[in-house]
Protein backbone atom coordinates (compact mmCIF):
# COMPACT_ATOMS: atom_id res chain seq x y z
CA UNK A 1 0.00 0.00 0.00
CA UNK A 2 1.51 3.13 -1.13
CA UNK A 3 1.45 6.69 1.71
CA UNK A 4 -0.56 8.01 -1.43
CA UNK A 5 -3.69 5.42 -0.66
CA UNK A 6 -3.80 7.33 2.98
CA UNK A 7 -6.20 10.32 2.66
CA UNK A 8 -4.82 11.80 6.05
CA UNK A 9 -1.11 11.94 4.39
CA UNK A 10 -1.96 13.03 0.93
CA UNK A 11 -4.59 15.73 2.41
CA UNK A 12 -2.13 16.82 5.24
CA UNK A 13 0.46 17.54 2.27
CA UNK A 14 -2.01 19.87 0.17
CA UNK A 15 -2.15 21.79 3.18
CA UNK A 16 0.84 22.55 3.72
CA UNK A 17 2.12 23.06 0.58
CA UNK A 18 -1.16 25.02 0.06
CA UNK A 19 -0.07 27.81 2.17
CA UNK A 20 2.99 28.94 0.39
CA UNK A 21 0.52 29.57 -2.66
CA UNK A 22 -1.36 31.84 -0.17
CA UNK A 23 1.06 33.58 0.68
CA UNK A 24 2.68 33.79 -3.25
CA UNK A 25 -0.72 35.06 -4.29
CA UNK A 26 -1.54 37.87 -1.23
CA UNK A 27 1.93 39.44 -2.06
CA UNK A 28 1.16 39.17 -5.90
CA UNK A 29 -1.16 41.42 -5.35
CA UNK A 30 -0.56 43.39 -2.39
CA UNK A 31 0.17 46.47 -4.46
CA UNK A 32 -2.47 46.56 -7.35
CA UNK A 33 -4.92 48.46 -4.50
CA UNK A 34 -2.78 50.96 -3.68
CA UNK A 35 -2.28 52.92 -7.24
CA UNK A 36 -4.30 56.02 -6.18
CA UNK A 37 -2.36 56.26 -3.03
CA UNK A 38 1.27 55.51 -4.36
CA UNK A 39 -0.16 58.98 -6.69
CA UNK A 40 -0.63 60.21 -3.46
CA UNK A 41 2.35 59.71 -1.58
CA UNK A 42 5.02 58.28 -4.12
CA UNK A 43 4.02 60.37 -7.05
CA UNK A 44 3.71 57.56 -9.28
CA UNK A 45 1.52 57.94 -12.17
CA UNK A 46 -0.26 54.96 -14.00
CA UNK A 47 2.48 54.45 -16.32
CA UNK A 48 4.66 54.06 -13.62
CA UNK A 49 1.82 51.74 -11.59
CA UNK A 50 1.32 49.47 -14.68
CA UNK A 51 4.89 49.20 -15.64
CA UNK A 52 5.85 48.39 -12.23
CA UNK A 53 3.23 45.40 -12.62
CA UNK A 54 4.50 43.99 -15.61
CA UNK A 55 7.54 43.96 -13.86
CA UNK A 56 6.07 40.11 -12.62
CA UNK A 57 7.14 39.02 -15.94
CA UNK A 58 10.66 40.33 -16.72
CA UNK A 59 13.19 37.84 -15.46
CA UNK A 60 10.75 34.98 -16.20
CA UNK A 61 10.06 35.40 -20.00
CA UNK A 62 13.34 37.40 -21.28
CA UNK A 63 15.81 35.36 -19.16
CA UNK A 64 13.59 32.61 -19.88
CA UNK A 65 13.62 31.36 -15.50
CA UNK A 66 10.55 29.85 -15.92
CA UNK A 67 11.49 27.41 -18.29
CA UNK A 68 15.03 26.99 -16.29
CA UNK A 69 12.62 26.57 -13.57
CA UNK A 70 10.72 23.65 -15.03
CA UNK A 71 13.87 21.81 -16.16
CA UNK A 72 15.44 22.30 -12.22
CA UNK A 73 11.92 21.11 -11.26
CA UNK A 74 11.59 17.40 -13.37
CA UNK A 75 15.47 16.91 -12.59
CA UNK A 76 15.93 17.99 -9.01
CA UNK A 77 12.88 17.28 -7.49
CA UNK A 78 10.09 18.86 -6.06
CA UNK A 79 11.70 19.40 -2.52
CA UNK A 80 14.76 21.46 -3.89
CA UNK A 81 13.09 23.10 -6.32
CA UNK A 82 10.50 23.86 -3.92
CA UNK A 83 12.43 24.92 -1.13
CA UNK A 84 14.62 27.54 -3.55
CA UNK A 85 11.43 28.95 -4.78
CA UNK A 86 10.11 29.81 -1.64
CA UNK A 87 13.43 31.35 -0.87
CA UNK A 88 13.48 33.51 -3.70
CA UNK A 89 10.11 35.12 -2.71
CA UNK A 90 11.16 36.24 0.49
CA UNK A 91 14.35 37.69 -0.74
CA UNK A 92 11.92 39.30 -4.06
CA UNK A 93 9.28 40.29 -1.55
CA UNK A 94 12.03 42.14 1.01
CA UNK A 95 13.65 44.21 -1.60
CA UNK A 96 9.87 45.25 -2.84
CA UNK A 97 9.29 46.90 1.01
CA UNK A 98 12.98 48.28 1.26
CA UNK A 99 12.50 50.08 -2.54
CA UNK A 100 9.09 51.41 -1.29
CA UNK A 101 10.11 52.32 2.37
CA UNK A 102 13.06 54.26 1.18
CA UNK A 103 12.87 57.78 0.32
CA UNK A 104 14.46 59.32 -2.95
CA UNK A 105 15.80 62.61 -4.09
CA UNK A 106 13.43 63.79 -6.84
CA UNK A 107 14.41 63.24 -10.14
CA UNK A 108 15.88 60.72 -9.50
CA UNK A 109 15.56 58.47 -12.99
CA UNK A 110 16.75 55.07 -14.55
CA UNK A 111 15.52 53.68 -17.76
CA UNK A 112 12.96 56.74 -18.03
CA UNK A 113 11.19 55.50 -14.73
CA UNK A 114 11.52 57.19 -11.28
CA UNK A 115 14.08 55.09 -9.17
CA UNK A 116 12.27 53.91 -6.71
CA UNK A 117 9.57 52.38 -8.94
CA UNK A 118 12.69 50.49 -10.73
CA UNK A 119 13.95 48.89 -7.47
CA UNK A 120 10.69 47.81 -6.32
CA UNK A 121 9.92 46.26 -9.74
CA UNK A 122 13.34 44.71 -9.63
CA UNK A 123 12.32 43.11 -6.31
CA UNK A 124 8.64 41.95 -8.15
CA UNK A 125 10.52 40.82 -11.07
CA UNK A 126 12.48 38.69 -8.43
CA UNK A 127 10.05 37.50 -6.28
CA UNK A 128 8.06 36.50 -9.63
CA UNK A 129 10.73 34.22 -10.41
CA UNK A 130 10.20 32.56 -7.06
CA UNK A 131 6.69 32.27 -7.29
CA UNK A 132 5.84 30.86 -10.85
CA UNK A 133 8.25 28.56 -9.80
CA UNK A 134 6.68 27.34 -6.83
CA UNK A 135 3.73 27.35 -8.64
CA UNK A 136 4.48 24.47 -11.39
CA UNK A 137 6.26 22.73 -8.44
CA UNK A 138 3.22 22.59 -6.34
CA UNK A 139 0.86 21.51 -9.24
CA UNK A 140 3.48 18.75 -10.01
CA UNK A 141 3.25 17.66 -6.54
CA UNK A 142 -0.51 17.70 -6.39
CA UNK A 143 -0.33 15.60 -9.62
CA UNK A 144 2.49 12.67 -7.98
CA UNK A 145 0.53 12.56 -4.99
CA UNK A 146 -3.52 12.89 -6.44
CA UNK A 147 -3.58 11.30 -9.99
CA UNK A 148 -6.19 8.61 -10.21
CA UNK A 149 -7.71 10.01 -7.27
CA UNK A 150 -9.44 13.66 -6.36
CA UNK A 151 -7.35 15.50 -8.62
CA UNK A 152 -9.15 18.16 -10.11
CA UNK A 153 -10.70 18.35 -6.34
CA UNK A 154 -7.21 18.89 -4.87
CA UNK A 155 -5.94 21.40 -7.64
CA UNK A 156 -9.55 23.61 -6.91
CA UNK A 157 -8.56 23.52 -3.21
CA UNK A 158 -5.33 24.31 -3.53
CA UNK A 159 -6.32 27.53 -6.16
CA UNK A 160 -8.93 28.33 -3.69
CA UNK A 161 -6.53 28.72 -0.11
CA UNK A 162 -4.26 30.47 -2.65
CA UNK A 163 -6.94 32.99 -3.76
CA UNK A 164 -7.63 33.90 -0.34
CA UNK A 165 -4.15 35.44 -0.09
CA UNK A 166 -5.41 37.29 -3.59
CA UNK A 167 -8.51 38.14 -1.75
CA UNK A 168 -6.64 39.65 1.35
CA UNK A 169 -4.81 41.53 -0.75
CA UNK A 170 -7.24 42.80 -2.75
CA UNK A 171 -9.81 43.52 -0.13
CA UNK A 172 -7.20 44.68 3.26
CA UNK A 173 -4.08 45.86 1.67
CA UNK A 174 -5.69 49.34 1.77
CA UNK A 175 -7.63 49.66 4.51
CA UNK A 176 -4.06 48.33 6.40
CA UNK A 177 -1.72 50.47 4.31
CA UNK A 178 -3.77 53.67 5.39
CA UNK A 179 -4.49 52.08 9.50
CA UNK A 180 -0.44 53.90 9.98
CA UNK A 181 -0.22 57.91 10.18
CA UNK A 182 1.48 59.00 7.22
CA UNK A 183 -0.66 56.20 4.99
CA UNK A 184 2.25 53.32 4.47
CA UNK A 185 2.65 51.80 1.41
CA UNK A 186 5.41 49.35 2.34
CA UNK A 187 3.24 47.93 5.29
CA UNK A 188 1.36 45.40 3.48
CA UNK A 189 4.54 43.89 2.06
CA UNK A 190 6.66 43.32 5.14
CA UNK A 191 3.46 41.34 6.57
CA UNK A 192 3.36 39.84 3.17
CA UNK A 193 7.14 38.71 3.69
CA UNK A 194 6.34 37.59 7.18
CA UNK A 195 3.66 35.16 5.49
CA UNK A 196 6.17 34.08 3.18
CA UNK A 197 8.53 33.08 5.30
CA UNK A 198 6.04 31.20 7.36
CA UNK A 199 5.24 29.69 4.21
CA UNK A 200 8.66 28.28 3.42
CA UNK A 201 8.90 26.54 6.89
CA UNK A 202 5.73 24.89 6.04
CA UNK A 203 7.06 23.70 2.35
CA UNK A 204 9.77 22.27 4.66
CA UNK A 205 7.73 20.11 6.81
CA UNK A 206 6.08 18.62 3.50
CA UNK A 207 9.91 17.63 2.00
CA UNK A 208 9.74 14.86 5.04
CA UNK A 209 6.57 13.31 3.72
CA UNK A 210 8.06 13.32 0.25
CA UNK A 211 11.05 11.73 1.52
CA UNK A 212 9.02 8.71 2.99
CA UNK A 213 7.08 8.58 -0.29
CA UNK A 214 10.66 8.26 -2.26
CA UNK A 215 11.72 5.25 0.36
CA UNK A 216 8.52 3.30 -0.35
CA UNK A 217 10.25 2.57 -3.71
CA UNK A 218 8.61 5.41 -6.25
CA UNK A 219 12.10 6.82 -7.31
CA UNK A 220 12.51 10.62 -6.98
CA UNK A 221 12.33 12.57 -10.17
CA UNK A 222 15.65 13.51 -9.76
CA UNK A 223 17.22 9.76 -9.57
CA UNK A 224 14.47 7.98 -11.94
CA UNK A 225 15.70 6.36 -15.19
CA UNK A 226 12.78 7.97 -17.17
CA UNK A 227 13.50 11.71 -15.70
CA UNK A 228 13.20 14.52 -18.11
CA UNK A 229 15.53 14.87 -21.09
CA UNK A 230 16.11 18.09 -22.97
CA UNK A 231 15.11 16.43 -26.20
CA UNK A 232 11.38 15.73 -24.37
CA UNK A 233 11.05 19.30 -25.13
CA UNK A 234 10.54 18.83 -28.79
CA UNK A 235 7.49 16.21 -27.94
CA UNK A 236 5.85 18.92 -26.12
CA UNK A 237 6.20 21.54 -28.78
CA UNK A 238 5.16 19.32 -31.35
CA UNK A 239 1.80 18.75 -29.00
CA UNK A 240 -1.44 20.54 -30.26
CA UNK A 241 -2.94 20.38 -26.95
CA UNK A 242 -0.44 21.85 -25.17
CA UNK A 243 -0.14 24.80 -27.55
CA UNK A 244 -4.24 25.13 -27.12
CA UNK A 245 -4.35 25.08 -23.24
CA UNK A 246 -1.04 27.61 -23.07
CA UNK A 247 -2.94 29.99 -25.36
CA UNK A 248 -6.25 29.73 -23.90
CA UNK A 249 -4.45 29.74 -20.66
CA UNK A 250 -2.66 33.17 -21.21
CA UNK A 251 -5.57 34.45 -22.92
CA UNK A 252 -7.86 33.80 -19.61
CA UNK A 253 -6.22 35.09 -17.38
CA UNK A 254 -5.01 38.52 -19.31
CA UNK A 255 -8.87 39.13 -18.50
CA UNK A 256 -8.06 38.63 -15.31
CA UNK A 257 -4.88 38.97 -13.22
CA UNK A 258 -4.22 42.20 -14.80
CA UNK A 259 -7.98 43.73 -14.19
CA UNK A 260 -7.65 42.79 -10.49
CA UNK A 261 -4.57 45.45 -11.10
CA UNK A 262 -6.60 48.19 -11.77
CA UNK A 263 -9.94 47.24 -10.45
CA UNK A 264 -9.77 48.57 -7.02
CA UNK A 265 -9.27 51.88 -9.38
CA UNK A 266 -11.80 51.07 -11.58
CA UNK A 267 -13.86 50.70 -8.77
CA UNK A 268 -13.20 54.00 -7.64
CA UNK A 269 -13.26 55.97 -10.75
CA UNK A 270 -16.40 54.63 -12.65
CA UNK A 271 -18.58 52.94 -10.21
CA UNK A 272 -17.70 56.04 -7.62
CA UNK A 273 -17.24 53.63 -4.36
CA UNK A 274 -15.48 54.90 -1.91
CA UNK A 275 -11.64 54.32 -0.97
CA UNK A 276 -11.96 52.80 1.78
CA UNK A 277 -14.57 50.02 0.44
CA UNK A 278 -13.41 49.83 -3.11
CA UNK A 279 -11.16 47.33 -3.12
CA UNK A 280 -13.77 45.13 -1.50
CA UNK A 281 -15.96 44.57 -4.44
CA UNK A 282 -12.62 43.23 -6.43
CA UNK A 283 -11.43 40.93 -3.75
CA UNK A 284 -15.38 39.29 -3.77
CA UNK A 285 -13.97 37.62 -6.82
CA UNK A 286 -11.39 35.49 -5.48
CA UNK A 287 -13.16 34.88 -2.09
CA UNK A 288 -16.32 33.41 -4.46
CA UNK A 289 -13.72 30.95 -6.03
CA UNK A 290 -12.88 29.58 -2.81
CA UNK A 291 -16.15 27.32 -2.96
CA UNK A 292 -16.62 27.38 -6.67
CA UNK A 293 -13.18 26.06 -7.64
CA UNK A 294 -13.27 22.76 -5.77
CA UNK A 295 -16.77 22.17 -6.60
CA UNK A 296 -16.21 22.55 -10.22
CA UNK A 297 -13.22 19.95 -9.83
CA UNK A 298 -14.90 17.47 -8.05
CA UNK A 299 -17.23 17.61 -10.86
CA UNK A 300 -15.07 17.10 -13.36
CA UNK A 301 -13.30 14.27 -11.59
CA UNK A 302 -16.65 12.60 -11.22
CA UNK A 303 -18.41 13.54 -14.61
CA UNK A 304 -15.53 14.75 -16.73
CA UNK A 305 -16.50 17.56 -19.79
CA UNK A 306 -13.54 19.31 -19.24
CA UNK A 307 -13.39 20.82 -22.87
CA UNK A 308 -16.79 21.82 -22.29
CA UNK A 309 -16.66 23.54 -18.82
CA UNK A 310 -13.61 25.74 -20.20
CA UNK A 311 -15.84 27.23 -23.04
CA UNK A 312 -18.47 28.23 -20.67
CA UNK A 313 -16.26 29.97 -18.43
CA UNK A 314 -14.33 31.99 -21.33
CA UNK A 315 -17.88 33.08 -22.63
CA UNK A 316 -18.65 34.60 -19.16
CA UNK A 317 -15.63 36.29 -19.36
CA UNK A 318 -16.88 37.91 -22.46
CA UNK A 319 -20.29 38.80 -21.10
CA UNK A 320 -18.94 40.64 -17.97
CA UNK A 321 -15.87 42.51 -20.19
CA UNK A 322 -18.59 43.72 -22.30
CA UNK A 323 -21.09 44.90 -19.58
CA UNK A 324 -18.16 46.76 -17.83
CA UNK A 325 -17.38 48.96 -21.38
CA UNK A 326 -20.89 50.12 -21.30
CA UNK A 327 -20.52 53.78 -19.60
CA UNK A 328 -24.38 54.16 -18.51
CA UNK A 329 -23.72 51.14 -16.15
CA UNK A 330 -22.25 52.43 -13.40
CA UNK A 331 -24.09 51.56 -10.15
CA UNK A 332 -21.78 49.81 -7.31
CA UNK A 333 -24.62 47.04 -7.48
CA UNK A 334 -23.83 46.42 -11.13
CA UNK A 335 -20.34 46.21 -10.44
CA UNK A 336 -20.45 43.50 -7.57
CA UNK A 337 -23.27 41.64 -9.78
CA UNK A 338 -20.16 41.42 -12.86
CA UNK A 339 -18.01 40.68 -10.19
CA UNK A 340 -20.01 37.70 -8.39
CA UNK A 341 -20.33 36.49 -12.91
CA UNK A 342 -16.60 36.62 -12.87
CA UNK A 343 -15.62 34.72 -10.16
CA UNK A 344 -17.60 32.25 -11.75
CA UNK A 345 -15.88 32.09 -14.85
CA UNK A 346 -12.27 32.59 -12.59
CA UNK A 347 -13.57 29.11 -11.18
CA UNK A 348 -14.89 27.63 -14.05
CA UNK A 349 -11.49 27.51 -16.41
CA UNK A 350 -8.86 26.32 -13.95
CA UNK A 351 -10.83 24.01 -12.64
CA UNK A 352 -10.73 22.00 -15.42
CA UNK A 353 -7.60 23.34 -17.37
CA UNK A 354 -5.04 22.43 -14.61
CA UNK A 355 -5.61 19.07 -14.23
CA UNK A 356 -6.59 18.58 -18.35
CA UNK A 357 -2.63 18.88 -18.76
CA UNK A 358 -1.77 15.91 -16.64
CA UNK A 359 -4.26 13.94 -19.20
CA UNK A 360 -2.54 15.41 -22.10
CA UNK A 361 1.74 15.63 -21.25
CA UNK A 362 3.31 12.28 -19.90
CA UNK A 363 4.44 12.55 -15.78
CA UNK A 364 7.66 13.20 -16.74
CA UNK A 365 7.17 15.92 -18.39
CA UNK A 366 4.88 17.46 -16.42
CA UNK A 367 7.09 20.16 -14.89
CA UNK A 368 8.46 21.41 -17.83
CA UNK A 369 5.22 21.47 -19.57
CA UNK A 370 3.70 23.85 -16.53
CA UNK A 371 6.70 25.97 -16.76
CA UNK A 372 5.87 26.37 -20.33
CA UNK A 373 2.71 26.74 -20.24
CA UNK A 374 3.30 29.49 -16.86
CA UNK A 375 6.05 31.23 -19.22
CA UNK A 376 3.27 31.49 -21.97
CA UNK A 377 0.93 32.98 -19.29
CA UNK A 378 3.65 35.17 -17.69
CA UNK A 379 4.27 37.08 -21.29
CA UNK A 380 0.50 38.09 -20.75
CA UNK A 381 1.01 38.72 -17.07
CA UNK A 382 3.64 41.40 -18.44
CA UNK A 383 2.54 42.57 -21.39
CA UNK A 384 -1.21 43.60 -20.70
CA UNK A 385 -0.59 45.62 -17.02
CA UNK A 386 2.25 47.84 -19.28
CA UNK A 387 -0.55 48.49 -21.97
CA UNK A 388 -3.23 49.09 -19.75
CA UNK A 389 -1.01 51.60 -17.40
CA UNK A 390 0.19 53.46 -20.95
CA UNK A 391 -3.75 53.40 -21.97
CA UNK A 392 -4.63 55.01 -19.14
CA UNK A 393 -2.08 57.84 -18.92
CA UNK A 394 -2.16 58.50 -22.50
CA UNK A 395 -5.61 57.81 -23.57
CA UNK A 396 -8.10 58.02 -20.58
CA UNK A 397 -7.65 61.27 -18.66
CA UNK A 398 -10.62 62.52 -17.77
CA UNK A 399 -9.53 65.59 -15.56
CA UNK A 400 -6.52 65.85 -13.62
CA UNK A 401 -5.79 68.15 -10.97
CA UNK A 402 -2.51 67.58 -8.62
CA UNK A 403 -2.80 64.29 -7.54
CA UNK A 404 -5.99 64.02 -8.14
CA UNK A 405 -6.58 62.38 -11.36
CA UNK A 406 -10.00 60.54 -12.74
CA UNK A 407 -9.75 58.12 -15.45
CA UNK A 408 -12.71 56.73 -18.14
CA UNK A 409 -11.83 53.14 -18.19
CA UNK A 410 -13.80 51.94 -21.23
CA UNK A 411 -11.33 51.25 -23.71
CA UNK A 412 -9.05 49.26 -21.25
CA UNK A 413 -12.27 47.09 -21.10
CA UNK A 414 -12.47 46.97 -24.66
CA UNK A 415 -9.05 45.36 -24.58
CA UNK A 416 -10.25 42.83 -22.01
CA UNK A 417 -13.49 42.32 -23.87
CA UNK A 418 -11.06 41.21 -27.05
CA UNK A 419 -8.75 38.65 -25.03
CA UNK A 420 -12.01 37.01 -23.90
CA UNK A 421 -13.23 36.25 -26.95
CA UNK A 422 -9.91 34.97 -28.54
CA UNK A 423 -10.08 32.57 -25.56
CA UNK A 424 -13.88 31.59 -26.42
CA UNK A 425 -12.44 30.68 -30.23
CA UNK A 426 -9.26 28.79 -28.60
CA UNK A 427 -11.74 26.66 -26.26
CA UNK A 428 -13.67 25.87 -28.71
CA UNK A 429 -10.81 24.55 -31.09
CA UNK A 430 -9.48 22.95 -27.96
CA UNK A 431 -12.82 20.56 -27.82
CA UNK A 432 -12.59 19.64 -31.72
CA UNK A 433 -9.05 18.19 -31.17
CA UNK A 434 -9.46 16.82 -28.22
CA UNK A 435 -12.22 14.53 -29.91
CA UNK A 436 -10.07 14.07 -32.62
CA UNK A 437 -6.93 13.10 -30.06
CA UNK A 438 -8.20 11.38 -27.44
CA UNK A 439 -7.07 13.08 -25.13
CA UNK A 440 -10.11 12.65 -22.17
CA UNK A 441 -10.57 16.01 -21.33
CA UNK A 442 -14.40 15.36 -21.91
CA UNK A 443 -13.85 12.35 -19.52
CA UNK A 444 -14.19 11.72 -15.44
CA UNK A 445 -10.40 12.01 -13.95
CA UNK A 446 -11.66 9.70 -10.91
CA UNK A 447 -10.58 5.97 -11.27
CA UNK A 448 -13.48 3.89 -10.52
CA UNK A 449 -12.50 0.98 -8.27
């Protein structure tokens, strides 16, 4: 009997590799509430707000860490590569709060941006690394120790403790930033460091459970005969379903990781909620996934129609994008209604996406076809914050007086709006060849004993 076939051990290990994602996901977006008042105290504008957020991409798509990531990840091991991406978020996350905590002469410029938003984003670009990373190696874990069990179920858990860190953010970050007297913008992140760190002692309780699960006789990734070669790469590049569920994936969430950005702004600026409340309305979102995901997954590891529970989701997408470009709609009842739509759709796609991989790249593959597939996302998670922010500042002034500055948001949303429906097209492509392949996405993921 394998430790695998004991729920208390396998359970006991998503939670505490669970918490690391928490805490990777509250300091992802710790900052996206506080653009208005880094304006306000920082003097930074949007450009400087939304090219500070595409920072989160930098070192993981030019200098291609992701993918090193994935290849440390299927020939080291989950526990090293673990344990070093944990590490590299609280170093990331500490030179965010130093950058923002310091104070610089005016003037003060490097590559055409104020210095202090360059060393902060240095520190997010870091901290990125760090926390794609321990992303792949977390779903690879979930994977080794859930496949042919509650898999979808444990991957919709896991998102769902990990989007209650978003959720914090979103929601607290704030409120907390503005409980000190000046306001203090570096707060949230040295209690997001704190987290971190708590996180990485956790991830290092679970290496002992994966060390008893190596001595049962299932060889480590990083000793087994099969492991990952470099020339497995060219099997998952020559993989149509693995192109399909990278582009729908970084389609998807460009609706979505970089709205939560701006949306406690958005909130502010078109629906007219106050400061102190608006960045409650975004952070609904993730705390509605926290039920939804798991349900979803259990769902599909029961009843399967994976294919087809990905299109629905993408076409919500499009039907709340849409409703948010229309300017007459602009009642704070409106905007938690889209919002409550949304987190239904943010539960809908990764609850079957995630765990469709696993069905169509071999085991030992796996990590290097997540860090693939996260480096395809990541390119989005870069690219649409720094057009939104240049948008905005260029193209969406309504009035601006000192600090004070109100933006019209509808053609950001008209960007969203577009990405959505690419990702409808790409879902629906992905269904044709998966009937055509074989691959089972339309089939339970529960083995039937």
């Amino acid at each position: 009997m394998s430790i695998k076939d004991s729920k208390t051990k396998r359970w006991t290990v998503l939670s505490l590799i669970a918490f690391l994602m928490l805490a990777a996901y509250l300091v992802t977006d710790l900052m996206s509430p506080l653009m208005d008042l880094l304006r306000e105290t920082k003097e930074w504008n949007a450009d400087d707000f939304g090219w500070f957020m595409s920072a989160y991409g930098w070192f993981n798509v030019f200098l291609l860490m992701l993918l090193l990531g994935g290849i440390i990840l299927d020939k080291k091991g989950v526990r090293f590569t673990g344990m070093m991406a944990a590490t590299i978020m609280v170093i990331g996350t500490f030179i965010q709060y130093f950058a923002v905590s310091a104070t610089f002469a005016p003037g003060q410029l490097l590559f055409g941006y104020k210095i202090q938003v360059v060393y902060a984003a240095v520190g997010y670009a870091l901290f990125a690394i760090g926390a794609e990373t321990a992303g792949i190696t977390v779903t690879k874990i979930i994977v080794r120790w859930f496949k042919g069990r509650e898999l979808a179920l444990a991957m919709g858990l896991q998102l769902s403790v990990a989007r209650i860190g978003m959720a914090l953010a979103l929601g607290l970050a704030l409120p907390y930033a503005k409980l000190f007297t000046p306001p203090s913008v570096s707060a949230p992140l040295l209690l997001g460091a704190i987290l971190i760190l708590i996180g990485l002692i956790l991830f290092f309780i679970y290496t002992f459970m994966e060390k008893e699960l190596e001595k049962e006789g299932l060889k480590s990734e990083s000793n087994s005969e099969e492991g990952f070669k470099l020339s497995d790469w060219g099997l998952i590049i020559k993989n149509k379903g693995f192109w399909l569920i990278a582009l729908l994936c970084v389609l998807f969430y460009s609706c979505v990781f970089p709205f939560l950005k701006f949306a406690t702004s958005f909130m502010i600026h078109k629906f007219h909620v106050p400061e102190g409340l608006a960045g409650a309305i975004p952070a609904m979102l993730p705390f509605g996934t926290i039920l939804m995901t798991p349900i979803f997954g259990g769902i599909y590891d029961k009843k399967g129609k994976g294919a087809s529970i990905m299109i629905i989701g993408a076409a919500l997408l499009v039907f709340v994008h849409a409703l948010f470009t229309v300017p007459v709609l602009n009642n704070w009842i409106i905007a938690v209604s889209l919002m409550i739509v949304l987190g239904v759709a943010f539960s809908l796609v990764p609850s079957a996406m995630w765990p469709a991989v696993s069905k169509i790249i071999p085991e030992k593959q796996l990590g290097s076809a997540y860090a693939m597939i996260f480096y395809i996302q990541n390119i989005g998670l870069m690219g649409v914050p720094f057009l939104i922010g240049k948008v905005l500042e260029n193209y969406c002034k309504v009035s601006e007086q000192g600090a004070e500055v109100l933006y019209n948001y509808t053609l950001p949303e008209v960007i969203f709006t577009g990405f959505a429906i690419l990702a409808v097209c790409v879902a629906f492509i992905l269904k044709v060849v998966d009937k055509k392949a074989g691959y089972g996405l339309e089939t339970p993921n529960t083995v039937k004993e």
